[in-house]
C-alpha atoms as a PDB file:
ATOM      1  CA  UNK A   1       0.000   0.000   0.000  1.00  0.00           C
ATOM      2  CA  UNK A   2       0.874   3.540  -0.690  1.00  0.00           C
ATOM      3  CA  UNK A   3       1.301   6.078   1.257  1.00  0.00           C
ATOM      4  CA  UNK A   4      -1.981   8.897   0.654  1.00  0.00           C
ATOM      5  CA  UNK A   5      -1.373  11.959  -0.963  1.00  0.00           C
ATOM      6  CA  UNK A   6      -2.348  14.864   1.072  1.00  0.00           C
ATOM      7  CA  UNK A   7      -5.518  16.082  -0.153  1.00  0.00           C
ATOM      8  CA  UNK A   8      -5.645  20.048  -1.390  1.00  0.00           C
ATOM      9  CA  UNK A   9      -8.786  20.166   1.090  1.00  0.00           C
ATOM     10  CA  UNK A  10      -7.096  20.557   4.495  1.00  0.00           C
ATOM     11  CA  UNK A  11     -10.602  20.726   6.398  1.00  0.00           C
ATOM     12  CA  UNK A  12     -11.124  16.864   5.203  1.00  0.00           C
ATOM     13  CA  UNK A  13     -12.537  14.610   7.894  1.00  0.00           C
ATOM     14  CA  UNK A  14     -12.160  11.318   7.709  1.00  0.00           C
ATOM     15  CA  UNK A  15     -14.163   8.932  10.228  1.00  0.00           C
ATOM     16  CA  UNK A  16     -15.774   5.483  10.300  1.00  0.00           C
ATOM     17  CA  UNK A  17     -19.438   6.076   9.546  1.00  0.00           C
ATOM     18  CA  UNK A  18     -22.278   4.962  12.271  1.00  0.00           C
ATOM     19  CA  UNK A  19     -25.749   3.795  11.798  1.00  0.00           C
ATOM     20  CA  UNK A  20     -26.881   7.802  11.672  1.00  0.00           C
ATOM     21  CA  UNK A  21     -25.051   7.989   8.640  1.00  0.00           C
ATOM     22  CA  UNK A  22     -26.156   5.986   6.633  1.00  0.00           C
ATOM     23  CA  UNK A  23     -29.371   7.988   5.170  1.00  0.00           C
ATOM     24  CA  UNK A  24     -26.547  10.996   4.339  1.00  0.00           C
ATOM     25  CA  UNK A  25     -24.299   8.439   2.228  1.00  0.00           C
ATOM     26  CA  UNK A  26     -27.569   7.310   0.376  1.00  0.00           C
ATOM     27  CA  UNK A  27     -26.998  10.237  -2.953  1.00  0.00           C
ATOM     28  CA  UNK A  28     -23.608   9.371  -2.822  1.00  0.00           C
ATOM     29  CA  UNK A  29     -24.071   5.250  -3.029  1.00  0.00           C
ATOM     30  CA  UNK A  30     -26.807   6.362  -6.182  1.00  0.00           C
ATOM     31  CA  UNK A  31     -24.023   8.412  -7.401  1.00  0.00           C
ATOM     32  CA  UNK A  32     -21.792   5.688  -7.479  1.00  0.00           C
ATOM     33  CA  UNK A  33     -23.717   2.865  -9.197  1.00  0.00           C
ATOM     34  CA  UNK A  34     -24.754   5.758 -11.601  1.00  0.00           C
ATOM     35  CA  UNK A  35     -21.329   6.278 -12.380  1.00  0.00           C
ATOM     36  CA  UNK A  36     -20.771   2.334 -12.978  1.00  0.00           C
ATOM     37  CA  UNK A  37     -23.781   2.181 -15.419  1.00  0.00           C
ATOM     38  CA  UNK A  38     -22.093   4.620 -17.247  1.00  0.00           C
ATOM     39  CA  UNK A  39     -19.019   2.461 -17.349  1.00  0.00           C
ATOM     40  CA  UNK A  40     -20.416  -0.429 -18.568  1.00  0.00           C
ATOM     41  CA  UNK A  41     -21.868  -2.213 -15.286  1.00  0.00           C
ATOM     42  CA  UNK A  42     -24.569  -4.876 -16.659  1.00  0.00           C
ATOM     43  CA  UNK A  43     -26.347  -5.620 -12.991  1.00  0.00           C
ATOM     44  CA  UNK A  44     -29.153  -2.807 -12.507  1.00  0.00           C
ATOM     45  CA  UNK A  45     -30.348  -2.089  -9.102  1.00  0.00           C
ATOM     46  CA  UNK A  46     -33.906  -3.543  -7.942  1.00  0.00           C
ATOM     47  CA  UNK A  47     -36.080  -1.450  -6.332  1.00  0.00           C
ATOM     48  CA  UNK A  48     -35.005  -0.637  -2.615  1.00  0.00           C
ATOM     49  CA  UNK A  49     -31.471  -1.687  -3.521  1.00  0.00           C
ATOM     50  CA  UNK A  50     -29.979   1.083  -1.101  1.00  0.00           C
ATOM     51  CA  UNK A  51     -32.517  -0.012   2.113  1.00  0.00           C
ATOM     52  CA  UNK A  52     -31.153  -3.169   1.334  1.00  0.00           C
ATOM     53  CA  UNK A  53     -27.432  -2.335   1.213  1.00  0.00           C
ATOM     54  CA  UNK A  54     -28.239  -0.446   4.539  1.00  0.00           C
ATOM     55  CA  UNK A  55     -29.418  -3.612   5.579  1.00  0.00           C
ATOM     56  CA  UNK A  56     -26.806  -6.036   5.017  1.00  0.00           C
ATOM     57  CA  UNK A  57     -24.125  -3.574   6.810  1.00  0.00           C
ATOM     58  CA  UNK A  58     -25.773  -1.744   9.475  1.00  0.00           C
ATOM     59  CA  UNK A  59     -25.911  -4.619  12.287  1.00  0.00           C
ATOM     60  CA  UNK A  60     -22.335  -5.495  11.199  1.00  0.00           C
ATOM     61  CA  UNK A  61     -20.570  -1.993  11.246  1.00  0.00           C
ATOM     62  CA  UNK A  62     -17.217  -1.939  13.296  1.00  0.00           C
ATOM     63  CA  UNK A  63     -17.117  -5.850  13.434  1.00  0.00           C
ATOM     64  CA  UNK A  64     -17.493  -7.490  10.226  1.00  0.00           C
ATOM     65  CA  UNK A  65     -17.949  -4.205   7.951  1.00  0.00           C
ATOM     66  CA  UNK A  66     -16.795  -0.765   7.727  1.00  0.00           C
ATOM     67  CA  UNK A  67     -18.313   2.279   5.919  1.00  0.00           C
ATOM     68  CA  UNK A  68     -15.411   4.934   6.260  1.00  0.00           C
ATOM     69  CA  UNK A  69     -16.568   8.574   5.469  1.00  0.00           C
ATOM     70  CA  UNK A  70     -15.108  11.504   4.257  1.00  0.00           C
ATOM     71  CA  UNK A  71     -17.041  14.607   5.421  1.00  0.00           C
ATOM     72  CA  UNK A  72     -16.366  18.382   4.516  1.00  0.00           C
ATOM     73  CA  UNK A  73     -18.085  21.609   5.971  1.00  0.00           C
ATOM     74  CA  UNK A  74     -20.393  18.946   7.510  1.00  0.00           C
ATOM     75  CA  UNK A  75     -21.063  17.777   4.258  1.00  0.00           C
ATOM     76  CA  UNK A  76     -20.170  13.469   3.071  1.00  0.00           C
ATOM     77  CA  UNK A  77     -18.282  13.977   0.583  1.00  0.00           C
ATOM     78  CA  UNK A  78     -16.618  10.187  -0.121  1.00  0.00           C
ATOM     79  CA  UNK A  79     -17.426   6.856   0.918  1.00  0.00           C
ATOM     80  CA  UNK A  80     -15.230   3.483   1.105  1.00  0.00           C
ATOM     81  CA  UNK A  81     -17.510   0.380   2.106  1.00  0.00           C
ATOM     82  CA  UNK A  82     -16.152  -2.718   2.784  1.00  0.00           C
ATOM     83  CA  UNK A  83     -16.662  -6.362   4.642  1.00  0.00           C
ATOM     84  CA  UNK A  84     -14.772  -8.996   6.551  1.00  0.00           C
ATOM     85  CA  UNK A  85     -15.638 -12.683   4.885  1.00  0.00           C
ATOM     86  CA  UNK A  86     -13.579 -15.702   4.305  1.00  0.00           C
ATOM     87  CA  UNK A  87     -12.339 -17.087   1.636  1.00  0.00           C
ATOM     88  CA  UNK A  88     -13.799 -20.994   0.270  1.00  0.00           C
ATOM     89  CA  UNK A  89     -12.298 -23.840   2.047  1.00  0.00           C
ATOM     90  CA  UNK A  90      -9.801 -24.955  -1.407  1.00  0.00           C
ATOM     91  CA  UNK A  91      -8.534 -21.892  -0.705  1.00  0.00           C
ATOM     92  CA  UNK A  92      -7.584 -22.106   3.144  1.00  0.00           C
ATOM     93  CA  UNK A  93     -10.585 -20.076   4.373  1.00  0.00           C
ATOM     94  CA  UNK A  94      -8.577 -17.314   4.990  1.00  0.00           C
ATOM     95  CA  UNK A  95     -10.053 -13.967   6.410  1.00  0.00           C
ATOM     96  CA  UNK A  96      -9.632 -11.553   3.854  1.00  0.00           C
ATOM     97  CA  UNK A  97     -11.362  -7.565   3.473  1.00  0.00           C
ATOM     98  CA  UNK A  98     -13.525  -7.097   0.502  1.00  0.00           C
ATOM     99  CA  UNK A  99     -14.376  -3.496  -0.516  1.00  0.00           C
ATOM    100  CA  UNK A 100     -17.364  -3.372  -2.187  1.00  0.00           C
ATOM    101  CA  UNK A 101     -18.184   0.589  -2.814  1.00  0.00           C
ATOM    102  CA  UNK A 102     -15.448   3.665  -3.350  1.00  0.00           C
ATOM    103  CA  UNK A 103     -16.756   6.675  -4.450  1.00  0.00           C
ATOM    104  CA  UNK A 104     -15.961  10.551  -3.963  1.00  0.00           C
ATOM    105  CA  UNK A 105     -18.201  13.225  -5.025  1.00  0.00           C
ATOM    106  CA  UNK A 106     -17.736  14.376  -8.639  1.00  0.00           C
ATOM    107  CA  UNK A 107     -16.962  18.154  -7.418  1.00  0.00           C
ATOM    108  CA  UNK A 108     -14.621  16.910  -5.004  1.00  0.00           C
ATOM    109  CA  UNK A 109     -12.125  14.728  -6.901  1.00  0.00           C
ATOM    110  CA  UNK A 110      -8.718  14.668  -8.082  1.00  0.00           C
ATOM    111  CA  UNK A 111      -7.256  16.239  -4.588  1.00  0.00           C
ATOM    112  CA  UNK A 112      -6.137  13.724  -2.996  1.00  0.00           C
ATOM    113  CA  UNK A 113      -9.635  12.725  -1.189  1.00  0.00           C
ATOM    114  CA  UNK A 114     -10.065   9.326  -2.810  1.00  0.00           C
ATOM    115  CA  UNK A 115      -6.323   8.174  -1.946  1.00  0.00           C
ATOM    116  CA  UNK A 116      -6.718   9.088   1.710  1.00  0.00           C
ATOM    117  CA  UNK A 117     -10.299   7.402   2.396  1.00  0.00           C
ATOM    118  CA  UNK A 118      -9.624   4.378   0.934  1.00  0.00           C
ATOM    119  CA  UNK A 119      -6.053   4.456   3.204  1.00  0.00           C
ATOM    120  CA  UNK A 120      -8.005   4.866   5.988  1.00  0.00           C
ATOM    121  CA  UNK A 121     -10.716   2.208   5.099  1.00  0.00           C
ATOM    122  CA  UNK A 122      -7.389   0.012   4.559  1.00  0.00           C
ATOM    123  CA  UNK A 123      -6.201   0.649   8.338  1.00  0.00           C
ATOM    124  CA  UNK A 124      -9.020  -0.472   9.691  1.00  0.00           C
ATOM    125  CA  UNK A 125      -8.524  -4.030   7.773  1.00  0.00           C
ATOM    126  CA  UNK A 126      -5.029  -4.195   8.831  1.00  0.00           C
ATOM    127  CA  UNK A 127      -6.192  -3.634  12.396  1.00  0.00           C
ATOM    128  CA  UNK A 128      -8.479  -6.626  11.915  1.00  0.00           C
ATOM    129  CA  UNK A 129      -5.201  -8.715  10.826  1.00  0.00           C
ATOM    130  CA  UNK A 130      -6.662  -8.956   7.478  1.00  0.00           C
ATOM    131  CA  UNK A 131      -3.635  -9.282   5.233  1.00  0.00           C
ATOM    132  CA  UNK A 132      -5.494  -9.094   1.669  1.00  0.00           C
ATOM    133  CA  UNK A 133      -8.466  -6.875   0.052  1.00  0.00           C
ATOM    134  CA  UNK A 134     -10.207  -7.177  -2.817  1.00  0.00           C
ATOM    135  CA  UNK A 135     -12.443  -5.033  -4.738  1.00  0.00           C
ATOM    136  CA  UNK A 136     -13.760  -5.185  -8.247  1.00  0.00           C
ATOM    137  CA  UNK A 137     -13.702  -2.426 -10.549  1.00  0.00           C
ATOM    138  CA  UNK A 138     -16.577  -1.979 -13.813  1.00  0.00           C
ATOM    139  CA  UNK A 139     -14.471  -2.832 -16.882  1.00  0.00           C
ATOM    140  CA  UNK A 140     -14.844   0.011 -19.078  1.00  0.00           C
ATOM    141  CA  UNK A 141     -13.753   2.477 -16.300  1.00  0.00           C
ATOM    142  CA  UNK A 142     -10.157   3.278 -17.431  1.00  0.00           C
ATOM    143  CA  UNK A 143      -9.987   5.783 -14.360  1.00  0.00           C
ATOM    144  CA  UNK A 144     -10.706   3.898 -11.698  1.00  0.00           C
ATOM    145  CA  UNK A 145      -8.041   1.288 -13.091  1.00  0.00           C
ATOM    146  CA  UNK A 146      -5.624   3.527 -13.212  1.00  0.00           C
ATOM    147  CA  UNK A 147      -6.165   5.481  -9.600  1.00  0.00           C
ATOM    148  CA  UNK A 148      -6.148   1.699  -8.079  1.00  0.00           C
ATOM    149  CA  UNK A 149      -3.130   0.704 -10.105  1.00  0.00           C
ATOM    150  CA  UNK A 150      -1.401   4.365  -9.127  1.00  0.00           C
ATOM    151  CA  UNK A 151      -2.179   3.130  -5.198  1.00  0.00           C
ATOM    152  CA  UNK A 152      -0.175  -0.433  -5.622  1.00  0.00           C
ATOM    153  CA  UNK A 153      -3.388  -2.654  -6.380  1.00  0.00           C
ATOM    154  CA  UNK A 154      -3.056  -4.850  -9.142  1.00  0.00           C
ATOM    155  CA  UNK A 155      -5.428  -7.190 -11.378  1.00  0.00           C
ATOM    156  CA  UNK A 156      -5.601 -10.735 -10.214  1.00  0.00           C
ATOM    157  CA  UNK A 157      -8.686 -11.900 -11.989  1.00  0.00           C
ATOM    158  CA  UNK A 158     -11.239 -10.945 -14.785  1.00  0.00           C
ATOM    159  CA  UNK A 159     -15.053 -11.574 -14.415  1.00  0.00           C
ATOM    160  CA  UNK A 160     -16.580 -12.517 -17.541  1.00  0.00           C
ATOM    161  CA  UNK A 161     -20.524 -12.398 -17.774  1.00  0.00           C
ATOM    162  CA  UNK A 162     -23.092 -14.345 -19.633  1.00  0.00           C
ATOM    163  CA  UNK A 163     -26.578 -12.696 -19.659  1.00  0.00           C
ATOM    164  CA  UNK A 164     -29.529 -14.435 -21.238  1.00  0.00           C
ATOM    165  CA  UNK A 165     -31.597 -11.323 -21.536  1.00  0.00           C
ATOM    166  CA  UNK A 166     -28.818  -9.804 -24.046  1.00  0.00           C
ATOM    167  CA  UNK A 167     -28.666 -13.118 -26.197  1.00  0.00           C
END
């Protein structure tokens, strides 16, 4: 992992999120898959998609999940969510972190911001002894590659999709 870039925003907060939150990340999270449409993301949300999110991490925030937040003027700016879970049994069933959302504001990138709240959402894994992340990123989303390669992450594995709805 690299060492963050100091954002030009000195007035950045960074902070694990609690439950209260979670209703101020929801533009943000709609922002996000938004952005992966955009890019090529196949999977289209069902209705209640966020509730659900909110859902599936609340009860487990601090233990087994992590929302870290980047806030600004009182504001959430940026978001980095992320789980504990263990890998299959052929594999050792190793702990490992998997990040499932990054996202910082449109307005707000390209100072730093993204770089320092995914380094914090990374310390809180490495407090948890977890010695390997993963996240995905949408294909056709040549920036995001490139600020995760930039950071030290590299590809392991493609994910190839068949749908039967576009054949």
């Amino acid at each position: 992992m690299t060492k963050p870039e100091e954002s030009t925003q000195p007035d950045l907060i960074l902070r694990h999120a609690t439950a209260e939150d979670l209703a101020r990340i929801k533009p943000l999270w709609h922002a996000l898959y938004q952005h992966q449409f955009e890019h090529g993301m196949l999977l289209r949300l069902p209705e209640g998609a966020y509730d659900a999110w909110v859902q599936s991490m609340a009860p487990f925030l601090g233990r087994f999940a992590n929302i870290v937040v980047g806030e600004m003027n009182g504001e959430i700016i940026a978001f980095v969510a992320g789980r504990v879970r263990a890998l299959p049994p052929y594999f050792g069933s190793a702990t490992i972190g998997a990040i499932s959302e990054v996202f910082v504001s449109e307005s707000h990138r390209s100072g730093g911001i993204g770089r320092r709240v995914l380094a914090f959402a990374l310390e809180w894994f490495k407090v948890q002894e977890i010695t390997r992340v993963e996240l995905q990123v949408v294909a056709e989303n040549p920036d995001g590659i490139r600020f995760y390669r930039q950071l030290g992450w590299h590809e392991e594995l493609r994910q190839m999709v068949w749908d039967f709805t576009q054949h």
